[in-house]
PDB file of N, CA and C in Angstrom:
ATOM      1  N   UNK A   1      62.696  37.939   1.165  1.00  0.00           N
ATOM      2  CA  UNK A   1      61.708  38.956   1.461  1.00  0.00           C
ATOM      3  C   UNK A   1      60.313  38.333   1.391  1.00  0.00           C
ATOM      4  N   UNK A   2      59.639  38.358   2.339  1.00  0.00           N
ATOM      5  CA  UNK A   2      57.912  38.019   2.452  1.00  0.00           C
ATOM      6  C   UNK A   2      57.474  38.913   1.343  1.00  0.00           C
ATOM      7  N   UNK A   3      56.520  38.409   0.882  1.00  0.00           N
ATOM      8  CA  UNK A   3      56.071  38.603   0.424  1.00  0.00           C
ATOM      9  C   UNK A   3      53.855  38.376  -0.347  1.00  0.00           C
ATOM     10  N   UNK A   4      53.447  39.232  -0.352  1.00  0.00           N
ATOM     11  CA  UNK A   4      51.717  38.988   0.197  1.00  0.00           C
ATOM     12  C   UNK A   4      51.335  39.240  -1.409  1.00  0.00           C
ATOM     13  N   UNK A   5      49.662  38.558  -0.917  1.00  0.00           N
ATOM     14  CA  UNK A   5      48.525  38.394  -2.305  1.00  0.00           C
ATOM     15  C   UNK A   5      47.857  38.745  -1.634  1.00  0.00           C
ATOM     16  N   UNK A   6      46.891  39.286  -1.856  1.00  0.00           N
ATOM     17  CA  UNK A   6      45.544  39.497  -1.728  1.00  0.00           C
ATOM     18  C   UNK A   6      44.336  39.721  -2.778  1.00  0.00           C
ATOM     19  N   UNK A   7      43.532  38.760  -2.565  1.00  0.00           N
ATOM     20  CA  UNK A   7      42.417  38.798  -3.942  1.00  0.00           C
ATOM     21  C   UNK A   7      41.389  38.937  -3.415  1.00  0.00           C
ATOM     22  N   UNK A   8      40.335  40.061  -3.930  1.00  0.00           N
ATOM     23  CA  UNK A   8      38.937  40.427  -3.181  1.00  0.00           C
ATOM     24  C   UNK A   8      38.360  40.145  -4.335  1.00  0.00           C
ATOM     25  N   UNK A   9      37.914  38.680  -3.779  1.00  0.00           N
ATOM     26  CA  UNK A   9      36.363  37.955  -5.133  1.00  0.00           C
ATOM     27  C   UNK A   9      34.988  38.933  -4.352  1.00  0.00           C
ATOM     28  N   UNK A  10      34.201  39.166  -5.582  1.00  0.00           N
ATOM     29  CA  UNK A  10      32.820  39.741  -5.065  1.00  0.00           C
ATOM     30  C   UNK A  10      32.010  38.307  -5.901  1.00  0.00           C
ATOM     31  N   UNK A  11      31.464  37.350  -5.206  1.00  0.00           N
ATOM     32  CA  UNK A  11      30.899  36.744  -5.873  1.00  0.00           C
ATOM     33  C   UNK A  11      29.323  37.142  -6.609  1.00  0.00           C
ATOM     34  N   UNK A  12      28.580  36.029  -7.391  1.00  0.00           N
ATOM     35  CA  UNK A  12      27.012  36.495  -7.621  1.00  0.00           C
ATOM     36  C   UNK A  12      25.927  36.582  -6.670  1.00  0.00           C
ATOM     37  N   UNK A  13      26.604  35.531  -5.790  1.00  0.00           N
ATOM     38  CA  UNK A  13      25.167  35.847  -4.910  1.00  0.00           C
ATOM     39  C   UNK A  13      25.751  35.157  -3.777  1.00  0.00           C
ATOM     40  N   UNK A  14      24.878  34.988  -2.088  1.00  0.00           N
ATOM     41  CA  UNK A  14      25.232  34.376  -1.078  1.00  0.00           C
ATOM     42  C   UNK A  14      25.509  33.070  -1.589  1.00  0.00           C
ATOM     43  N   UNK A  15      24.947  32.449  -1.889  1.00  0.00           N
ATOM     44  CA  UNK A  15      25.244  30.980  -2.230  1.00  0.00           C
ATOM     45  C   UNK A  15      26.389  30.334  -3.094  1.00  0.00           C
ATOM     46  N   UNK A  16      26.467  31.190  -3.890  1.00  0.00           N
ATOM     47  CA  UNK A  16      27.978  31.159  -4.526  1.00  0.00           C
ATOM     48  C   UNK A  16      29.165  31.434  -3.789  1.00  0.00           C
ATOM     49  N   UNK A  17      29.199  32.604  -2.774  1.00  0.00           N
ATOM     50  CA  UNK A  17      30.080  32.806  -1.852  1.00  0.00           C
ATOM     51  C   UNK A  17      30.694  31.359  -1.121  1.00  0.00           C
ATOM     52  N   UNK A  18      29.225  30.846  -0.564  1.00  0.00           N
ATOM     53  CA  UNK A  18      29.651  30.030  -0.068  1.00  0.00           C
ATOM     54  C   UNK A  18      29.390  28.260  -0.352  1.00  0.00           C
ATOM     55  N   UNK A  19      29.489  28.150  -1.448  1.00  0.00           N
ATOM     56  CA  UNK A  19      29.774  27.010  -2.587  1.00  0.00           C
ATOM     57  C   UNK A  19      31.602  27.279  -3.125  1.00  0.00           C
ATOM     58  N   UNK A  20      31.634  28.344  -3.435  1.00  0.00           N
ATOM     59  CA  UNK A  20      32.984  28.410  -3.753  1.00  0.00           C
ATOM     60  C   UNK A  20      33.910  28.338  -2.683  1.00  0.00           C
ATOM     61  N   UNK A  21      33.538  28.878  -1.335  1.00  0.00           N
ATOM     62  CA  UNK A  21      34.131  28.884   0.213  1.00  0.00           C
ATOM     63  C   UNK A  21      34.764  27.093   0.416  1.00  0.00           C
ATOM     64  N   UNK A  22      33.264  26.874   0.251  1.00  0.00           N
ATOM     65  CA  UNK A  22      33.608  25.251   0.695  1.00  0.00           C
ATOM     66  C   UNK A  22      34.547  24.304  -0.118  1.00  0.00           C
ATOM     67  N   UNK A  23      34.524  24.859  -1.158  1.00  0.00           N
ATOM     68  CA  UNK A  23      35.212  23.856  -2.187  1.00  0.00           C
ATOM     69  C   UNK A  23      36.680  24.680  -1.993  1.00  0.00           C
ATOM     70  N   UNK A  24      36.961  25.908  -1.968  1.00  0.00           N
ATOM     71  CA  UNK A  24      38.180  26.208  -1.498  1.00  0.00           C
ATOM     72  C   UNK A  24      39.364  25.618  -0.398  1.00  0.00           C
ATOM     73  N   UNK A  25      38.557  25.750   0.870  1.00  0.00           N
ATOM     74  CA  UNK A  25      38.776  25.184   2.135  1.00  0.00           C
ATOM     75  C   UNK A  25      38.829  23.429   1.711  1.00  0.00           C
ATOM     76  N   UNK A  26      38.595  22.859   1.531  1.00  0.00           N
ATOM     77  CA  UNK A  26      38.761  21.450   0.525  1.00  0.00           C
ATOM     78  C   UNK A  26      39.706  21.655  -0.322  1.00  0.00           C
ATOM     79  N   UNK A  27      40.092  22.288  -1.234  1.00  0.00           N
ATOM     80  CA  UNK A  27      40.990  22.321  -2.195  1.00  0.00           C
ATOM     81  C   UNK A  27      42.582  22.741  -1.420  1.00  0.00           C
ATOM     82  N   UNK A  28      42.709  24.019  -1.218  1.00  0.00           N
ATOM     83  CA  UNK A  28      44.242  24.894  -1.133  1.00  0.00           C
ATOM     84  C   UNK A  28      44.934  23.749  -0.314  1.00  0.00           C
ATOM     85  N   UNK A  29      44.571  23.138   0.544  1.00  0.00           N
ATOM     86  CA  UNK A  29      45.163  22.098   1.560  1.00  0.00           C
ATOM     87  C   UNK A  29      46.219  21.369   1.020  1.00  0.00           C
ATOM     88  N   UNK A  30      46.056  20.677  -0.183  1.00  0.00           N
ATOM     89  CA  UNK A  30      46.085  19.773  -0.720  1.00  0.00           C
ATOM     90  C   UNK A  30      46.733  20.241  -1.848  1.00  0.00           C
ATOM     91  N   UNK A  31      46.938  21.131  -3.003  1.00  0.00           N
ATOM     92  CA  UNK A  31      46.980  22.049  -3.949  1.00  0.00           C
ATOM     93  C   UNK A  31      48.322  22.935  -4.116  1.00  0.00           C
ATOM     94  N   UNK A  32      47.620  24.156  -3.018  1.00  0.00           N
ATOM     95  CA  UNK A  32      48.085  25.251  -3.175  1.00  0.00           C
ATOM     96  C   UNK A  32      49.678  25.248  -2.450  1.00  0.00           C
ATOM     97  N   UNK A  33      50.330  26.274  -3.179  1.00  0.00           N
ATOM     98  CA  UNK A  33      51.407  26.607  -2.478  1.00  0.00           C
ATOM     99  C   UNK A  33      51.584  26.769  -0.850  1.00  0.00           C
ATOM    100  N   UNK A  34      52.820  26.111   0.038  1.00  0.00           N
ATOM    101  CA  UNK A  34      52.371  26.337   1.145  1.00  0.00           C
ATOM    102  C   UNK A  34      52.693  27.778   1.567  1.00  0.00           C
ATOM    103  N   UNK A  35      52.187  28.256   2.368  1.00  0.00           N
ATOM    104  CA  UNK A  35      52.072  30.033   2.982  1.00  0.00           C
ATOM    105  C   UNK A  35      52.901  30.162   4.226  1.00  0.00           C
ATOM    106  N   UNK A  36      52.722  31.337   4.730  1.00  0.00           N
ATOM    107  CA  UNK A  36      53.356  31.507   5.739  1.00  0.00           C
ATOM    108  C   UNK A  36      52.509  31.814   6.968  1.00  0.00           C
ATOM    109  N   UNK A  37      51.182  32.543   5.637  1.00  0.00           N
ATOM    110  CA  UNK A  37      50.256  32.960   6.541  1.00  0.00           C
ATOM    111  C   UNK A  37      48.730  32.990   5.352  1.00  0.00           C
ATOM    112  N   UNK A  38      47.793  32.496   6.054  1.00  0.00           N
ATOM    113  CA  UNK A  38      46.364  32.102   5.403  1.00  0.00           C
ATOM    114  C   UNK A  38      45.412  33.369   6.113  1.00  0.00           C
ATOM    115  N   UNK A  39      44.717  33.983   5.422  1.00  0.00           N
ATOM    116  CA  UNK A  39      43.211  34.339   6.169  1.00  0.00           C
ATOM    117  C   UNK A  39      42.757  34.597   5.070  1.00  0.00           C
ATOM    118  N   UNK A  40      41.294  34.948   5.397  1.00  0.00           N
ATOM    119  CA  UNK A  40      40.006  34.763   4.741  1.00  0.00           C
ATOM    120  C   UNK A  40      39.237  36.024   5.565  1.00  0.00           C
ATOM    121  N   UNK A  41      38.298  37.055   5.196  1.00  0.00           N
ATOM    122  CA  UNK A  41      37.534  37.757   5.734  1.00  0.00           C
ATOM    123  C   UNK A  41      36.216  38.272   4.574  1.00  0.00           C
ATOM    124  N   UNK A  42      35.557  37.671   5.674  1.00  0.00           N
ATOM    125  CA  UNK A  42      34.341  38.208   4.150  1.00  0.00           C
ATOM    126  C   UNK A  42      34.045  39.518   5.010  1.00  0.00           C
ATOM    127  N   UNK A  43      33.794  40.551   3.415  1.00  0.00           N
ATOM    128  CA  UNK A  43      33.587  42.080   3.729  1.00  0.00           C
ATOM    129  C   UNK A  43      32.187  42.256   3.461  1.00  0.00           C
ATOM    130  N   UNK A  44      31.230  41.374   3.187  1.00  0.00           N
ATOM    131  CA  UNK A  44      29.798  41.394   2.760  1.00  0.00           C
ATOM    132  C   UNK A  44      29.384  39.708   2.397  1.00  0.00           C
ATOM    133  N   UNK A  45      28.231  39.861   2.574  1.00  0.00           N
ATOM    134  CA  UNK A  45      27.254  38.698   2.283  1.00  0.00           C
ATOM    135  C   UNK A  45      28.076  38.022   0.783  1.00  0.00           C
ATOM    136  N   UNK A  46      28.139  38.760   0.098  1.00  0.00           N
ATOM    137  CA  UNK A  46      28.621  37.951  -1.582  1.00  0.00           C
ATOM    138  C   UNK A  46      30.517  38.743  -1.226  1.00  0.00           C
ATOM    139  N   UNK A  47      31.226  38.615  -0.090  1.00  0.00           N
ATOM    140  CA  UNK A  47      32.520  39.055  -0.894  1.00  0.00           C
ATOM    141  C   UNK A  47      33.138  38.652   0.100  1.00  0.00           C
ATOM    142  N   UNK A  48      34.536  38.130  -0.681  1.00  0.00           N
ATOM    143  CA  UNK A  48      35.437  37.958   0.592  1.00  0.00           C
ATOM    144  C   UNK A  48      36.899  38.767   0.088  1.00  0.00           C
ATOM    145  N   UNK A  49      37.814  38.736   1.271  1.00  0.00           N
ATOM    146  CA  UNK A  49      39.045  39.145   0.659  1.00  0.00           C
ATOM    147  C   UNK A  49      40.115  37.540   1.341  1.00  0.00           C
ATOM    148  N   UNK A  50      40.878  37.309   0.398  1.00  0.00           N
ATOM    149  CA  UNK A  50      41.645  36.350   0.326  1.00  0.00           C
ATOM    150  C   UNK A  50      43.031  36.802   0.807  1.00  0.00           C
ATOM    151  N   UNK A  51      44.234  36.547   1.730  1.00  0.00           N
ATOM    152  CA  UNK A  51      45.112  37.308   1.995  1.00  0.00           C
ATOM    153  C   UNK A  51      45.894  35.798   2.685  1.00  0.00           C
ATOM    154  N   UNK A  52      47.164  35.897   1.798  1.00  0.00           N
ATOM    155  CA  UNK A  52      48.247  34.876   1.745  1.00  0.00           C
ATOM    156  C   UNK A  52      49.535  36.001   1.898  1.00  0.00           C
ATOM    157  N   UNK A  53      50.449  34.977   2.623  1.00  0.00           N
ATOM    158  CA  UNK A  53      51.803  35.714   2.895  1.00  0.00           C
ATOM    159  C   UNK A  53      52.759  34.350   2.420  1.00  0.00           C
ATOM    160  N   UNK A  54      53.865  34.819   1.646  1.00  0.00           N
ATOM    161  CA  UNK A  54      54.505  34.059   0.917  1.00  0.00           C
ATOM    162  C   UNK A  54      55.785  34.278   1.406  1.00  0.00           C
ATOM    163  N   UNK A  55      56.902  32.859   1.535  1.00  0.00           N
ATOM    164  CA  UNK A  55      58.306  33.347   1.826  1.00  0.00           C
ATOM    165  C   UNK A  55      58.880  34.411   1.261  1.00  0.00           C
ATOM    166  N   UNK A  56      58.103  34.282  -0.364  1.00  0.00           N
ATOM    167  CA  UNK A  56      59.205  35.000  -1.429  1.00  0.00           C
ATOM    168  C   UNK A  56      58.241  35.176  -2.510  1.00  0.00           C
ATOM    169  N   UNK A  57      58.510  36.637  -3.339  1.00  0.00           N
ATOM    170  CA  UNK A  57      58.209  36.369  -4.998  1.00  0.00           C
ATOM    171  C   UNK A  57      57.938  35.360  -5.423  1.00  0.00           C
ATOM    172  N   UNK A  58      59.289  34.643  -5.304  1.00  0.00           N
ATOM    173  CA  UNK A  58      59.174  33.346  -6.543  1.00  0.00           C
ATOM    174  C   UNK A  58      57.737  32.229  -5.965  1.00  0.00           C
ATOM    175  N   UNK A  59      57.915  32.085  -4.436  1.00  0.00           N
ATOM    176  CA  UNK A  59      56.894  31.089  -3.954  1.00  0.00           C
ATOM    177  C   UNK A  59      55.183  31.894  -4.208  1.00  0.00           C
ATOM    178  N   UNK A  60      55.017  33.292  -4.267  1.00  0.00           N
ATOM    179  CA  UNK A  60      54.041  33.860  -4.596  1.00  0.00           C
ATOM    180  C   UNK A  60      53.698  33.555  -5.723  1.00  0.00           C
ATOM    181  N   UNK A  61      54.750  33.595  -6.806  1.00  0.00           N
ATOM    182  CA  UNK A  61      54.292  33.440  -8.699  1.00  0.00           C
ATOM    183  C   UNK A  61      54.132  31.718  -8.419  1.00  0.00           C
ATOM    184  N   UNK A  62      54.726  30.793  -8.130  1.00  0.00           N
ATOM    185  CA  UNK A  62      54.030  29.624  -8.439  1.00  0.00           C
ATOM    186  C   UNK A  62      53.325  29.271  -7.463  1.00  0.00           C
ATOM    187  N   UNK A  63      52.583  29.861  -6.513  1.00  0.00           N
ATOM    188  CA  UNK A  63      51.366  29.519  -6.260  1.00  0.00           C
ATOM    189  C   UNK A  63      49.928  30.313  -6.725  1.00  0.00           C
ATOM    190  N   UNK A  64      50.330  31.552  -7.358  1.00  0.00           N
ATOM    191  CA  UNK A  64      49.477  32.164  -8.303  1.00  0.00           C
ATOM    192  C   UNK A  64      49.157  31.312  -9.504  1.00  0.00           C
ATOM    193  N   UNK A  65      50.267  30.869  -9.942  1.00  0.00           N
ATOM    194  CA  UNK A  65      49.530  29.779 -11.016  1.00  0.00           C
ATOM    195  C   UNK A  65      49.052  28.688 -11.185  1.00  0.00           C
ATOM    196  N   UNK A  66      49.387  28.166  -9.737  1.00  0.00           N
ATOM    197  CA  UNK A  66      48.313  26.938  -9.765  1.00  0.00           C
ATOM    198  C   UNK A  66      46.947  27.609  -8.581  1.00  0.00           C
ATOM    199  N   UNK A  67      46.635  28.137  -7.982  1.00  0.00           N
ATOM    200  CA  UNK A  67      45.293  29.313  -7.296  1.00  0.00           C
ATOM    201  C   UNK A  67      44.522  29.493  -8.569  1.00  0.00           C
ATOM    202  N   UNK A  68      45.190  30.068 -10.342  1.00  0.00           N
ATOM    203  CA  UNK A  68      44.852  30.916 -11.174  1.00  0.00           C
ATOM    204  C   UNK A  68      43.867  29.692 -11.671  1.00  0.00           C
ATOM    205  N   UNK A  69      44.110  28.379 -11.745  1.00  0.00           N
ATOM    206  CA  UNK A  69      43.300  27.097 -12.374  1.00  0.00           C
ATOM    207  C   UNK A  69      42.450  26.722 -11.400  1.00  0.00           C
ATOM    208  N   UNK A  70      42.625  27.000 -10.087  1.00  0.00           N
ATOM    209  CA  UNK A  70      41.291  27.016  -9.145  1.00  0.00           C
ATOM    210  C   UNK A  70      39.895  28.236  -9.653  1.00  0.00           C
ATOM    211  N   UNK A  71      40.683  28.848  -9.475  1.00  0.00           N
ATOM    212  CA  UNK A  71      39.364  30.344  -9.750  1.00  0.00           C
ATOM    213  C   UNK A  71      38.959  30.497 -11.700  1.00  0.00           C
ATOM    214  N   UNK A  72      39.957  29.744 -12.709  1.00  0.00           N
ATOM    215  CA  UNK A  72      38.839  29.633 -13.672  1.00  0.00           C
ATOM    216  C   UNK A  72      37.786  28.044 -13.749  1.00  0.00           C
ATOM    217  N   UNK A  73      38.346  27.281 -12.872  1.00  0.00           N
ATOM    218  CA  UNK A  73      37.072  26.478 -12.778  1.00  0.00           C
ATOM    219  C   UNK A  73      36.195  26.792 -11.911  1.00  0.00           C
ATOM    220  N   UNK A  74      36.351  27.732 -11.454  1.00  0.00           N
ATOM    221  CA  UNK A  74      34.915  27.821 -10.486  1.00  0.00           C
ATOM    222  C   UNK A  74      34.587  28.927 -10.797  1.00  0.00           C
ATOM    223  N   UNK A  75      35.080  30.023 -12.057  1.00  0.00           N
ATOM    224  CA  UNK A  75      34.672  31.293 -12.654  1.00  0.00           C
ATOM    225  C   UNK A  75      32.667  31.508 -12.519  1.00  0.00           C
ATOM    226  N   UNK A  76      32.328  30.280 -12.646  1.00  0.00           N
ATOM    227  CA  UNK A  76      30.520  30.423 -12.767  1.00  0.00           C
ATOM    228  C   UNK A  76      30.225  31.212 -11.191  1.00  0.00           C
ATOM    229  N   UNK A  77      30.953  31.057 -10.390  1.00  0.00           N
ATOM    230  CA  UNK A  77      30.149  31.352  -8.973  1.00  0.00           C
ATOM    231  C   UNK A  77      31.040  33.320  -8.771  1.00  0.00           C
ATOM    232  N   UNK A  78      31.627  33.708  -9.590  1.00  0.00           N
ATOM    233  CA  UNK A  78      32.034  34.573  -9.011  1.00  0.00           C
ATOM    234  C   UNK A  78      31.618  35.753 -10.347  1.00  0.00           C
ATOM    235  N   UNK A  79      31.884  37.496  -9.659  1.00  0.00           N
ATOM    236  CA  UNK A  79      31.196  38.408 -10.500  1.00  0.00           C
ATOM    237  C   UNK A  79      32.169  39.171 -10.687  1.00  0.00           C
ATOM    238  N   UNK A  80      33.375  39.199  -9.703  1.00  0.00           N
ATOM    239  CA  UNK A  80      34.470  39.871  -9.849  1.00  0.00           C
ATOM    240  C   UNK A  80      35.700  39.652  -9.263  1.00  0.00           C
ATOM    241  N   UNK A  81      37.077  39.453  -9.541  1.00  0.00           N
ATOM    242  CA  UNK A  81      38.094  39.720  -8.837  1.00  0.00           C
ATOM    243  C   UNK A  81      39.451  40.591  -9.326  1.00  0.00           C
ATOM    244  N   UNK A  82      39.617  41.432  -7.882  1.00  0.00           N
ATOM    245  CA  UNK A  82      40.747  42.661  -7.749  1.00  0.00           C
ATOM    246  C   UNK A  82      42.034  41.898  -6.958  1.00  0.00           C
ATOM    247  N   UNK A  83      42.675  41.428  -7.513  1.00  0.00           N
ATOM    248  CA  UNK A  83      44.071  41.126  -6.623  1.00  0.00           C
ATOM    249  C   UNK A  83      45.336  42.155  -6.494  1.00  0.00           C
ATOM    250  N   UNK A  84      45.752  42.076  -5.721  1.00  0.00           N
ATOM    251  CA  UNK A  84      46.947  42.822  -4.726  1.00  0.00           C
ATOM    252  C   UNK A  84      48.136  42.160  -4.932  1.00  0.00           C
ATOM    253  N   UNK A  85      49.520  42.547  -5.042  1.00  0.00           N
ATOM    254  CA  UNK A  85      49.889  41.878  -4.000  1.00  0.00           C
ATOM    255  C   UNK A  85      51.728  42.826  -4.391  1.00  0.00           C
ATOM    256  N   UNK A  86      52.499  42.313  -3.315  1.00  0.00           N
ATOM    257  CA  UNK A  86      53.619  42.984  -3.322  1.00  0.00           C
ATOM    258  C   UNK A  86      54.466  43.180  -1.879  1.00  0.00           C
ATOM    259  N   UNK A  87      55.739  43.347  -1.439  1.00  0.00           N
ATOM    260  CA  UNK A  87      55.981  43.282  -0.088  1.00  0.00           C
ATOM    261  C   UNK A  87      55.759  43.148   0.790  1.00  0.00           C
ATOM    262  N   UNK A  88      56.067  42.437   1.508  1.00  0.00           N
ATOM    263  CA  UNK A  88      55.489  42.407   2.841  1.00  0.00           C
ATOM    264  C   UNK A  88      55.870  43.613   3.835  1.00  0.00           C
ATOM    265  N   UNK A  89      55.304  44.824   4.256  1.00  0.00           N
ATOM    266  CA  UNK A  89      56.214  45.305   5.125  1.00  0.00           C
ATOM    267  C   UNK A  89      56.381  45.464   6.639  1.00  0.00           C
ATOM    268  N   UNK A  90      57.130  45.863   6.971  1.00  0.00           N
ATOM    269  CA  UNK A  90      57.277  45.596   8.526  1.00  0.00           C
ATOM    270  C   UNK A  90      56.397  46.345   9.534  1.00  0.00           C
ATOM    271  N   UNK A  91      55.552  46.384  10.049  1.00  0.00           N
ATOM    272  CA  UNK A  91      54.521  47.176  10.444  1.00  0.00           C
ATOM    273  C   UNK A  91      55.104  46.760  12.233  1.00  0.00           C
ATOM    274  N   UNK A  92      56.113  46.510  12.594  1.00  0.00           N
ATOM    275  CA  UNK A  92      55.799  46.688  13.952  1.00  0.00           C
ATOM    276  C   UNK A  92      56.563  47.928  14.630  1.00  0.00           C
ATOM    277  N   UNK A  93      56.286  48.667  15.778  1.00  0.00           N
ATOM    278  CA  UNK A  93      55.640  49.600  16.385  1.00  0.00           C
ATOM    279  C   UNK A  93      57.581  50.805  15.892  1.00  0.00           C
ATOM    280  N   UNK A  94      58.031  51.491  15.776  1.00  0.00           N
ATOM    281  CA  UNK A  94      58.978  52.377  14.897  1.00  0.00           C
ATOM    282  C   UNK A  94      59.457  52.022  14.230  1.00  0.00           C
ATOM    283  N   UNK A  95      59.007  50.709  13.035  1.00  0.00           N
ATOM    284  CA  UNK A  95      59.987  50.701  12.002  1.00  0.00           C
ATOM    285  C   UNK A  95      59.903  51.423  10.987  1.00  0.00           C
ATOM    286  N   UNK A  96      61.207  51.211  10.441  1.00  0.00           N
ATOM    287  CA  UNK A  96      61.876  51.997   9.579  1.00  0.00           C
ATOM    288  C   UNK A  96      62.596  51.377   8.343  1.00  0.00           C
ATOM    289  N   UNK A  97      61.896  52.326   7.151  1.00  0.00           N
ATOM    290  CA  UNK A  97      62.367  51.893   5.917  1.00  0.00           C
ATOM    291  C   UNK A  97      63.741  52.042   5.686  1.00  0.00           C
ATOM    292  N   UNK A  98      64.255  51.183   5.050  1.00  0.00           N
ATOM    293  CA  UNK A  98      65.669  51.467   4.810  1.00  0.00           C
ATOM    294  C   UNK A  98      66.018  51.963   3.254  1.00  0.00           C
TER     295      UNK A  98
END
């Protein structure tokens, strides 16, 4: 079962947004668990939302814990984060829950 994260950092200010942006995009490459699916959307000047799609649970929890040692070293640039995450579901055009 797919399975998704989503983390909406509100950072401190523009510049932190994108100090932490850059060093991200540099980092997960190399790092992070691989995905199925990556995006990034900033919802304001200081915020983005983070949104990963995972084969599975299990590949979601160990790439949450190595993501979790990215975001407390770079804790100085950010003011808040709300993470998500849980099923993936099937959104194409009559599906149906079983």
């Amino acid at each position: 079962m797919k399975y998704g994260r989503v983390v909406n950092i509100e950072f401190k200010s523009k510049e932190d947004l994108v100090m932490f942006r850059n060093k991200w995009s540099s980092w997960w490459p190399e790092k992070a668990t691989p995905v199925l699916s990556r995006t990034s959307i900033r919802t304001s000047e200081n915020s983005l939302l983070l949104l990963a799609i995972y084969e599975s649970e299990e590949k979601a929890e160990e790439a949450r814990q190595v993501v979790d040692i990215f975001f407390q070293e770079n804790a100085e640039h950010t003011h808040d984060l709300i993470i998500f995450h849980g099923e993936v579901m099937n959104d194409e055009p009559y599906a149906v829950m079983a």
